[in-house]
C-alpha atoms as a PDB file:
ATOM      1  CA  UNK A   1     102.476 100.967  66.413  1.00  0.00           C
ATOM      2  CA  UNK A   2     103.683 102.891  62.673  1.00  0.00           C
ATOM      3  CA  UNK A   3     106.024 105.667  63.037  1.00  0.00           C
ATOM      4  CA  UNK A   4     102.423 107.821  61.531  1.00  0.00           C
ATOM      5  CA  UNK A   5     100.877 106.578  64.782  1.00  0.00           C
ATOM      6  CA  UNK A   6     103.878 107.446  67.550  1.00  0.00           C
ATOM      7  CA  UNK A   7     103.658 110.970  65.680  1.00  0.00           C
ATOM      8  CA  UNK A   8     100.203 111.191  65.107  1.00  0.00           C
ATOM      9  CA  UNK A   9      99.954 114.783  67.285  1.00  0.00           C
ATOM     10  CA  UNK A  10     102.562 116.146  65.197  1.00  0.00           C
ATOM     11  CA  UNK A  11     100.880 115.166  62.569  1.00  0.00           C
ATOM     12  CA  UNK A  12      97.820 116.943  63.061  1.00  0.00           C
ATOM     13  CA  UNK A  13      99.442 120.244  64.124  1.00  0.00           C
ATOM     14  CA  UNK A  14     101.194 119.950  61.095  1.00  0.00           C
ATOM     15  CA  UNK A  15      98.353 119.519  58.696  1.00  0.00           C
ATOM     16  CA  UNK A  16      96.683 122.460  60.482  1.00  0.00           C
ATOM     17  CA  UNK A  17      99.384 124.608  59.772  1.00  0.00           C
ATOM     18  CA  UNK A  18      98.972 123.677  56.359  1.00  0.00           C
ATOM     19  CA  UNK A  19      95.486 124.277  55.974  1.00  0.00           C
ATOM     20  CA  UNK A  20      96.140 128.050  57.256  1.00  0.00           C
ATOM     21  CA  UNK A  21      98.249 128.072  54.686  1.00  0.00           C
ATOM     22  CA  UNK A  22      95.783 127.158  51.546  1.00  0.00           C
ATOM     23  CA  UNK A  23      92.887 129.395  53.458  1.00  0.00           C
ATOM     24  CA  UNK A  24      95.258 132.374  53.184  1.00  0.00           C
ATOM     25  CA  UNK A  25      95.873 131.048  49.433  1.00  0.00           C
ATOM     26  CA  UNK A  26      92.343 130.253  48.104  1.00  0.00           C
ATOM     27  CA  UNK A  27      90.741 133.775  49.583  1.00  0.00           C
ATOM     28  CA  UNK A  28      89.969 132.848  52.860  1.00  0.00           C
ATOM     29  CA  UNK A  29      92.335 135.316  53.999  1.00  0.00           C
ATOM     30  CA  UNK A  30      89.955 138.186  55.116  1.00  0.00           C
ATOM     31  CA  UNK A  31      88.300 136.439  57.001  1.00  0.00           C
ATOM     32  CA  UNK A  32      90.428 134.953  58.885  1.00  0.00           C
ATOM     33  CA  UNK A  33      91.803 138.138  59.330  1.00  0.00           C
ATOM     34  CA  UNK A  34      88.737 139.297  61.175  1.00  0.00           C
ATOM     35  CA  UNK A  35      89.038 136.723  63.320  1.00  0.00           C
ATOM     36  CA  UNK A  36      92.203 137.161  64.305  1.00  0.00           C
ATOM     37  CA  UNK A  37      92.010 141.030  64.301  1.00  0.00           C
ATOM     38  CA  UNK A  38      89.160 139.901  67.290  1.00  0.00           C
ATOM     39  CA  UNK A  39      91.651 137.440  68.614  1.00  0.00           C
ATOM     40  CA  UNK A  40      94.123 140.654  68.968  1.00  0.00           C
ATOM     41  CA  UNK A  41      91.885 142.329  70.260  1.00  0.00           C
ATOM     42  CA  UNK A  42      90.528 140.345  72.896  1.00  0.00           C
ATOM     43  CA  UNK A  43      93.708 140.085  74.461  1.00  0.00           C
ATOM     44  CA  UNK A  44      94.404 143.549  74.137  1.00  0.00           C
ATOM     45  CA  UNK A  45      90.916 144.001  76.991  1.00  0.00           C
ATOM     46  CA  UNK A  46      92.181 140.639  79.248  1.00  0.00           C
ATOM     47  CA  UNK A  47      93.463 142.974  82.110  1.00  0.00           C
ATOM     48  CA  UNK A  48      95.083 140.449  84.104  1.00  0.00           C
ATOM     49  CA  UNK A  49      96.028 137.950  81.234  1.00  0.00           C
ATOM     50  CA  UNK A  50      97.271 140.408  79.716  1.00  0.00           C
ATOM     51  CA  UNK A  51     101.181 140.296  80.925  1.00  0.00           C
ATOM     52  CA  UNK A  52     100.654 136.350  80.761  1.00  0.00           C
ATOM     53  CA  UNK A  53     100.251 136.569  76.800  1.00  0.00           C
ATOM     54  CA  UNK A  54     102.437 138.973  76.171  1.00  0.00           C
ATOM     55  CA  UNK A  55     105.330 136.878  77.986  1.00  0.00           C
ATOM     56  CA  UNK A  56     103.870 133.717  75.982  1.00  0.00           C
ATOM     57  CA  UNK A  57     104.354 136.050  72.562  1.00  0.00           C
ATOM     58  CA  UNK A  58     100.801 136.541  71.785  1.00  0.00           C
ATOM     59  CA  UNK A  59     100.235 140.025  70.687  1.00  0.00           C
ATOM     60  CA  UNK A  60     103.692 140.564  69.743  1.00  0.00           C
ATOM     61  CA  UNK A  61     102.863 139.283  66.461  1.00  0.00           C
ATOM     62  CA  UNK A  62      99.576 138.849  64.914  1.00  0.00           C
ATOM     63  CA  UNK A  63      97.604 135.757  66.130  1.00  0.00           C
ATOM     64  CA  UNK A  64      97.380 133.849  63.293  1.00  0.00           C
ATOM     65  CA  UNK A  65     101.259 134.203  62.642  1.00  0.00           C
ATOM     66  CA  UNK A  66     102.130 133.658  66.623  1.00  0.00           C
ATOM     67  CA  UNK A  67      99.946 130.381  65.958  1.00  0.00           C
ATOM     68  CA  UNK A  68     101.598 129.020  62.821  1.00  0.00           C
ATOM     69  CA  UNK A  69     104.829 129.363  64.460  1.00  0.00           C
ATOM     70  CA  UNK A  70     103.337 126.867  67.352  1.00  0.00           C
ATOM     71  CA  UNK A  71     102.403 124.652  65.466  1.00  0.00           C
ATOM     72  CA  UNK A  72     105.662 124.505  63.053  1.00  0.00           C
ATOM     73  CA  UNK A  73     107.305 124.609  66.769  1.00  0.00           C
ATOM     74  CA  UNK A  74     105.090 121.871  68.134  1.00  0.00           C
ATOM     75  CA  UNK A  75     105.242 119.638  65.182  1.00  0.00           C
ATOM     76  CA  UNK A  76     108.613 120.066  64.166  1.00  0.00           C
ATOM     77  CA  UNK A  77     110.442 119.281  68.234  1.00  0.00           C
ATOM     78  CA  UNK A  78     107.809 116.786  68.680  1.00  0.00           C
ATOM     79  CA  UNK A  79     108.869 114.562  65.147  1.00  0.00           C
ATOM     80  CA  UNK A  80     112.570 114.859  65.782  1.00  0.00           C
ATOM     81  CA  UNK A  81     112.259 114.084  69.520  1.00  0.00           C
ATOM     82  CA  UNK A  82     110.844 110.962  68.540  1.00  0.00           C
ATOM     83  CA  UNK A  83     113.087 110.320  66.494  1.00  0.00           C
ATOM     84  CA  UNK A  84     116.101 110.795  68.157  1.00  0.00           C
ATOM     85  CA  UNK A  85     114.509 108.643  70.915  1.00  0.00           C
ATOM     86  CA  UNK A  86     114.166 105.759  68.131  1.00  0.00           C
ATOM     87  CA  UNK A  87     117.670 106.315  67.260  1.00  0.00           C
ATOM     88  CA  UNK A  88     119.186 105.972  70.911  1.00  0.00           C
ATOM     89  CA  UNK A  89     116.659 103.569  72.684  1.00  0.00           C
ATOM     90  CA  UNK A  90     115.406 101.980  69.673  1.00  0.00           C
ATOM     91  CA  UNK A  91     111.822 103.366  70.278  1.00  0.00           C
ATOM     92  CA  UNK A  92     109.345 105.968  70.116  1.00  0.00           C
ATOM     93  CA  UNK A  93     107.041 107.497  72.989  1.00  0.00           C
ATOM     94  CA  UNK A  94     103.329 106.612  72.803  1.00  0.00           C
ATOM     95  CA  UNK A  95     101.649 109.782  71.165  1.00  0.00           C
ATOM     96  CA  UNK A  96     100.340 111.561  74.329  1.00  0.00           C
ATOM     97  CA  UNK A  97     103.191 112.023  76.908  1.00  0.00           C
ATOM     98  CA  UNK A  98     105.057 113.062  73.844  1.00  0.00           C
ATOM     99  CA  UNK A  99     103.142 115.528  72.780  1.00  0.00           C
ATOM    100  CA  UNK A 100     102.672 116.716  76.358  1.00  0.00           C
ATOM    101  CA  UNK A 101     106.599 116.725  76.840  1.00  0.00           C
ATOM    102  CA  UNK A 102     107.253 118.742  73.182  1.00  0.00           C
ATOM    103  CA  UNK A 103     104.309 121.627  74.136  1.00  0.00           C
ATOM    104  CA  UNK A 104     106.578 123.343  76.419  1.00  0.00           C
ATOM    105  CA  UNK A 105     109.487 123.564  74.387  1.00  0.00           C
ATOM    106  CA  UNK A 106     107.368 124.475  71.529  1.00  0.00           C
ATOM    107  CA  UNK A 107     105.433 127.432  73.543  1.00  0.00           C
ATOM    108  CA  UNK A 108     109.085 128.634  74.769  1.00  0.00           C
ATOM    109  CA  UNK A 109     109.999 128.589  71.243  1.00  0.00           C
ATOM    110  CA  UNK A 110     107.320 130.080  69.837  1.00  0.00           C
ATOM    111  CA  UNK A 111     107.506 133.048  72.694  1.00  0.00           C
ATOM    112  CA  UNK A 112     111.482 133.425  71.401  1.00  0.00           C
ATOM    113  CA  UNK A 113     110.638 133.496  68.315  1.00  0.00           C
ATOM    114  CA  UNK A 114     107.553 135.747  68.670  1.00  0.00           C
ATOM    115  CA  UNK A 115     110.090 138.125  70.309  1.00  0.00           C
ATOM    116  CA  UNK A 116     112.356 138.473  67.555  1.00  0.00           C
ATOM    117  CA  UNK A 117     109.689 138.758  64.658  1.00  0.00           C
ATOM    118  CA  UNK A 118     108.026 141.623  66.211  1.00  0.00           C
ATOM    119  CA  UNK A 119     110.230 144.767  65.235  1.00  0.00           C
ATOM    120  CA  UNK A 120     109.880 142.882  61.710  1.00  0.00           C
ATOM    121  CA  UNK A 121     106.252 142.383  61.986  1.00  0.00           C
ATOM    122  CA  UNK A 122     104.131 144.925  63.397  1.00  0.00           C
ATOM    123  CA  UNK A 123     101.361 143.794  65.382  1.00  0.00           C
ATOM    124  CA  UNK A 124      98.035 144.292  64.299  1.00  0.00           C
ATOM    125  CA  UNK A 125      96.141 147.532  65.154  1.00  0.00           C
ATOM    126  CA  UNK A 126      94.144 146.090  68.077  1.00  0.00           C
ATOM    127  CA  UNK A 127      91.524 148.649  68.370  1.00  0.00           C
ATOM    128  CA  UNK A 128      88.016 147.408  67.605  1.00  0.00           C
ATOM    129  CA  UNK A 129      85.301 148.807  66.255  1.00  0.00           C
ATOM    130  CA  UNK A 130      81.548 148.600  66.017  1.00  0.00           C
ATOM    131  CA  UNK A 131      80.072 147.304  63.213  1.00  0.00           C
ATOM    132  CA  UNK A 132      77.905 150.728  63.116  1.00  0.00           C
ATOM    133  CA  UNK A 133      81.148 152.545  62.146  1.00  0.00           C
ATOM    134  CA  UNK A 134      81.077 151.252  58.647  1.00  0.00           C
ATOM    135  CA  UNK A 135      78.164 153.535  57.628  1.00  0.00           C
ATOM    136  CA  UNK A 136      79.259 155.711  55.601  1.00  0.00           C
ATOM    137  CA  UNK A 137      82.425 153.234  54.244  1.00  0.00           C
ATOM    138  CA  UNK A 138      82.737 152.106  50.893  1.00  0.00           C
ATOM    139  CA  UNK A 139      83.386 148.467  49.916  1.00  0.00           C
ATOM    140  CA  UNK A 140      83.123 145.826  47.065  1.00  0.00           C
ATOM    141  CA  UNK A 141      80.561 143.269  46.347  1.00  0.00           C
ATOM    142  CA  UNK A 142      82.317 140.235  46.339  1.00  0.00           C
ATOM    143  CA  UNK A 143      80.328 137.607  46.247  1.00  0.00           C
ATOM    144  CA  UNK A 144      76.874 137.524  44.257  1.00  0.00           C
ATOM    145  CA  UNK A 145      74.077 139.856  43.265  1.00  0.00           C
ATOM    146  CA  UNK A 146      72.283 142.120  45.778  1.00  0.00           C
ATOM    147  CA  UNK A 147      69.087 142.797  45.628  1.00  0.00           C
ATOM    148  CA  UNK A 148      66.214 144.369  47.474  1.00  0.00           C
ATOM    149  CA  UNK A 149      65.458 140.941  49.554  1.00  0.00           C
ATOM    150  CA  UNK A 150      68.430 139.137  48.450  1.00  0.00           C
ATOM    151  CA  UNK A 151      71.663 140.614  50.185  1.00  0.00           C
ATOM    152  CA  UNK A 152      75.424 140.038  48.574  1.00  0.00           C
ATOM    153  CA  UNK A 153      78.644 139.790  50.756  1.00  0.00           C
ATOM    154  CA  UNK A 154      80.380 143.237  50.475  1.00  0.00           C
ATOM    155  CA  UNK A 155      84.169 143.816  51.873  1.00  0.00           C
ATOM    156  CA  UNK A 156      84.674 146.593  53.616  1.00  0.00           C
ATOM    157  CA  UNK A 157      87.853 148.480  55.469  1.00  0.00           C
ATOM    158  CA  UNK A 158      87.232 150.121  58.747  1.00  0.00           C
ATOM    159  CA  UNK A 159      89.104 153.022  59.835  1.00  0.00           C
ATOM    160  CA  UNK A 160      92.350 150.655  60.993  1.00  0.00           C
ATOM    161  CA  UNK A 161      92.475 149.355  56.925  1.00  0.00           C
ATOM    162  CA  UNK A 162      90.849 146.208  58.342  1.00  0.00           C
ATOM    163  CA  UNK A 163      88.746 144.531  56.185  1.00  0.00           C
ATOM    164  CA  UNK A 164      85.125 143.034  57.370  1.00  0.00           C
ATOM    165  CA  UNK A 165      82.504 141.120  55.390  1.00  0.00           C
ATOM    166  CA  UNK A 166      79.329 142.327  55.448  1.00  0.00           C
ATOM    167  CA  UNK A 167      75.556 141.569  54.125  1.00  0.00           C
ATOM    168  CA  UNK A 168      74.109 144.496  51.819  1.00  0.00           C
ATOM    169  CA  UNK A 169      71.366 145.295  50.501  1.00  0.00           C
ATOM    170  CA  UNK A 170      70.798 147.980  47.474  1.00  0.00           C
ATOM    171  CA  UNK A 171      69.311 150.875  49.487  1.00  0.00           C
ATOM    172  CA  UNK A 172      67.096 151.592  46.551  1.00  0.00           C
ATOM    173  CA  UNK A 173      64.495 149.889  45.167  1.00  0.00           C
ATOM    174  CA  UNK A 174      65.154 148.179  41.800  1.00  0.00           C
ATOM    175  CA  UNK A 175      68.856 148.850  41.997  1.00  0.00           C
ATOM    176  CA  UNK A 176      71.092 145.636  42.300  1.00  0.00           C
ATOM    177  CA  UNK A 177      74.725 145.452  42.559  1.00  0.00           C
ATOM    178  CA  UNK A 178      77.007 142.908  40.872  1.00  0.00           C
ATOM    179  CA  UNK A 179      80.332 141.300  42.231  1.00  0.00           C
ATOM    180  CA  UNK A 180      83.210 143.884  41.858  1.00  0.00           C
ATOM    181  CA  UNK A 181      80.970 146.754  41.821  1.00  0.00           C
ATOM    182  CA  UNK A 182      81.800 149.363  44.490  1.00  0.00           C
ATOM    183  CA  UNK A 183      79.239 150.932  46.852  1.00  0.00           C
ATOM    184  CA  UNK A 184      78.775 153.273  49.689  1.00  0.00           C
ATOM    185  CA  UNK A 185      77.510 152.066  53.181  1.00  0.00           C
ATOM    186  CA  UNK A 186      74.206 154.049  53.910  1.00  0.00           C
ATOM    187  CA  UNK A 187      72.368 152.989  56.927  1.00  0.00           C
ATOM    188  CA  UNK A 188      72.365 149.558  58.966  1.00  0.00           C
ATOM    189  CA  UNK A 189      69.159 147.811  60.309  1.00  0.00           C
ATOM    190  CA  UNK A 190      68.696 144.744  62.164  1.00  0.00           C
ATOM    191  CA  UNK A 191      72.315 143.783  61.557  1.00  0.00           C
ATOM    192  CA  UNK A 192      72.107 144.016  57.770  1.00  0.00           C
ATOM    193  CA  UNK A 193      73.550 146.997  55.755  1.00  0.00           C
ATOM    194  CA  UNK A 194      72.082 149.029  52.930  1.00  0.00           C
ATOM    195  CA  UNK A 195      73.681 150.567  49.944  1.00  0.00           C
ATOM    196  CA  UNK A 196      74.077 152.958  47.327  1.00  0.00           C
ATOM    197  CA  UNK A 197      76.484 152.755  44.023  1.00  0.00           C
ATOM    198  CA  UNK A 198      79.343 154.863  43.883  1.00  0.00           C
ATOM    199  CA  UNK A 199      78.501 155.224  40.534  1.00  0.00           C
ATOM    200  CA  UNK A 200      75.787 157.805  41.675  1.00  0.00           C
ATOM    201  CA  UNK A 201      77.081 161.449  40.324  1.00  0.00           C
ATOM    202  CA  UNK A 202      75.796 162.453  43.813  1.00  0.00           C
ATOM    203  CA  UNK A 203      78.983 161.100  45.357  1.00  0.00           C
ATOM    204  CA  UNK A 204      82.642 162.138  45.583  1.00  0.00           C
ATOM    205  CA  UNK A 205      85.905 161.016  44.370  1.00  0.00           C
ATOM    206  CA  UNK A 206      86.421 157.840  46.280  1.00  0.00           C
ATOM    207  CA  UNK A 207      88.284 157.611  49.569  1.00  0.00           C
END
């Protein structure tokens, strides 16, 4: 078996942590930020689980950060373990005890160092919200044209400055709205939202 193989687990973690890393990068980053604004807040309403999590670290940090760190923690005990095993016994462990026998130490690790990143970096506000609050937000298209039968992704910030994407639809017939254009949040049917531009002389300074 390759040294790739004995640390194949590690491996993976690894090249997870990586692909966080080029979703933050390439845009992805809202929403994955809804998800783990959801993830916060789940855990925030687990009663009983609650004190469980928070001794593990979770909530302490944002998810997404308290799960990068276990998997840097995961991969990187699990890769030297091995190899300090190769360099005293002459061998690695097959892939599955050792990556049962690194978890702990990684999820201690990660709790530690969950601990000591918190006063740095605030948890996420963990209060959720309805998607009905949005009415009456404004956001920005951000990806395509809407039109009357053809929505367009819109971002929008709820009152905790988190951001959500969103189908809209120009309120108005014959209106359409173009990516970066910036529109108010009117009324929501069926799960889909419909707008009005900002550009309207009806409206106000913007928020």
């Amino acid at each position: 078996m390759s040294v790739v193989e004995y640390n194949f687990p590690f491996a993976v973690a690894f090249a997870v942590l990586l692909l966080i890393a080029v979703a933050q990068v390439i845009g992805l980053g809202d929403l994955i930020g809804d998800a783990d604004h959801d993830v916060d807040a789940g855990y925030a309403d687990a009663g009983a689980l609650e004190g469980l999590a928070s001794l593990l670290g979770i909530g302490r940090v944002p998810f997404l950060i308290w799960l990068s760190i276990l998997l840097l923690m995961f991969s990187g005990i699990g890769v030297t373990g091995q190899f300090l095993l190769d360099s005293i016994l002459g061998s690695m462990m097959q892939p599955t005890p050792a990556a049962l026998l690194a978890a702990f130490p990684a999820v201690i690790t990660t709790a530690i160092v969950s601990r000591l990143l918190a006063p740095i970096i605030p948890r996420d506000e963990t209060t959720a919200v309805g998607i009905e609050t949005l009415v009456g937000k404004r956001g920005t298209v951000d990806i395509g044209t809407a039109r009357r039968g053809c929505p367009a992704r819109v971002i929008v910030r709820d009152a905790y400055a988190q951001p959500h994407n969103v189908m809209v639809e120009p309120h108005d017939d014959g209106a359409e709205f173009v990516a970066g254009e910036e529109v108010l949040l009117v009324r929501l049917e069926d799960g889909l939202f419909y707008a009005i531009s900002t550009a309207d002389r009806r409206l106000g300074p913007v928020d």
